[in-house]
Protein backbone atom coordinates (compact mmCIF):
# COMPACT_ATOMS: atom_id res chain seq x y z
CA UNK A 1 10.14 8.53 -25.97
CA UNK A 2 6.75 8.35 -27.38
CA UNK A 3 4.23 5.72 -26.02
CA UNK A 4 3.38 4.19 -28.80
CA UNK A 5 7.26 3.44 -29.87
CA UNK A 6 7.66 2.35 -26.43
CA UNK A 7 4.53 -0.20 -26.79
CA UNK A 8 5.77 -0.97 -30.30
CA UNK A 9 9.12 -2.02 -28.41
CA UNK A 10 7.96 -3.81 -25.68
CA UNK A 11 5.31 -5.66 -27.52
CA UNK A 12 8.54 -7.38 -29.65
CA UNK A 13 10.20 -8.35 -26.62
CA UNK A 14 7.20 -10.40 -25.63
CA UNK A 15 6.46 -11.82 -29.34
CA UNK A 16 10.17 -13.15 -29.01
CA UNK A 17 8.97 -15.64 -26.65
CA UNK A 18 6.65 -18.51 -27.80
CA UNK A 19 3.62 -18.55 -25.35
CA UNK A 20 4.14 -22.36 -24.39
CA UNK A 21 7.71 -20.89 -22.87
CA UNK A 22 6.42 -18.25 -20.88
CA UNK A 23 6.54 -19.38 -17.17
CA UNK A 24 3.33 -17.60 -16.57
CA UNK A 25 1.16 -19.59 -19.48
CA UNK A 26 1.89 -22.23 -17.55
CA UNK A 27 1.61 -21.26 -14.40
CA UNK A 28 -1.50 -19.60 -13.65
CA UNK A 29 -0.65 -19.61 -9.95
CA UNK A 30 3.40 -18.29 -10.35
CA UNK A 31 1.18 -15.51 -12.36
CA UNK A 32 -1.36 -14.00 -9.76
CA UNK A 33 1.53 -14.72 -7.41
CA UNK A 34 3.44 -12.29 -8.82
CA UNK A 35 1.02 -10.05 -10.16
CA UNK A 36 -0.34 -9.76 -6.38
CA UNK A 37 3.51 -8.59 -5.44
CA UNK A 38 3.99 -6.27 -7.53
CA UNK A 39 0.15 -4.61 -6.83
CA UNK A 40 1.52 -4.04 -2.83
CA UNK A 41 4.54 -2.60 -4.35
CA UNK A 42 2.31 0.29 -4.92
CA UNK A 43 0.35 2.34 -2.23
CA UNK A 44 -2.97 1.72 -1.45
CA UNK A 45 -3.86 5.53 -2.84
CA UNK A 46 -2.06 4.81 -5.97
CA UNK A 47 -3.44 1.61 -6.83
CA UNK A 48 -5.78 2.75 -10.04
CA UNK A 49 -7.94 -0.62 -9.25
CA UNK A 50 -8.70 0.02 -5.97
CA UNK A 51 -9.92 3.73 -6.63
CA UNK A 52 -11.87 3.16 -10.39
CA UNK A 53 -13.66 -0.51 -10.04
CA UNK A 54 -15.41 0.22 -13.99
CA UNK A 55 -11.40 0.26 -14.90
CA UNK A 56 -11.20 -2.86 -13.14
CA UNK A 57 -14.22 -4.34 -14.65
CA UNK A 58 -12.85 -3.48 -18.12
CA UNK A 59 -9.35 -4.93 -17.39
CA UNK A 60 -10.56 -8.53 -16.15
CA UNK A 61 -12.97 -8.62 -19.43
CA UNK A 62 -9.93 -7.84 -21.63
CA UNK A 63 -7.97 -10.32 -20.08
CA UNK A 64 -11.15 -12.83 -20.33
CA UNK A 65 -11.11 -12.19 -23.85
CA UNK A 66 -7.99 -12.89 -24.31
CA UNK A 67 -7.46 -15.72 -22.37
CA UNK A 68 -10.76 -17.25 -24.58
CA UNK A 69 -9.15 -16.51 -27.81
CA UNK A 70 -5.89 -18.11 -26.55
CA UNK A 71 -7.41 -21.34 -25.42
């Protein structure tokens, strides 16, 4: 399937919820919880975080963004 369809999809199965429902708007600690499982799901080597930090960077400023806009 091609990505963008597949981004089109998934992005309407998250607009389905409202954000005030979404366990992880509301808590920020079930969140980084989970998102620290499922980054040692993934080997070390594999990890794109661990081996590009300027991807990193960018990431946490998009999700800074976002999280502004949000609030």
């Amino acid at each position: 399937m091609d990505p963008a369809r597949r981004r089109e999809i998934a992005s309407k199965g998250g607009q389905s919820v409202k954000a005030e429902n979404r366990s992880f708007s509301k808590n920020r600690e079930l969140a980084a919880t989970a998102g620290k499982k499922g980054g040692m799901s993934v080997d070390p080597e594999d990890r794109a975080f661990s081996r590009d930090r300027e991807l990193a960077r960018e990431a946490g400023r998009r999700g800074a963004r976002r999280t502004t806009k949000e609030d």
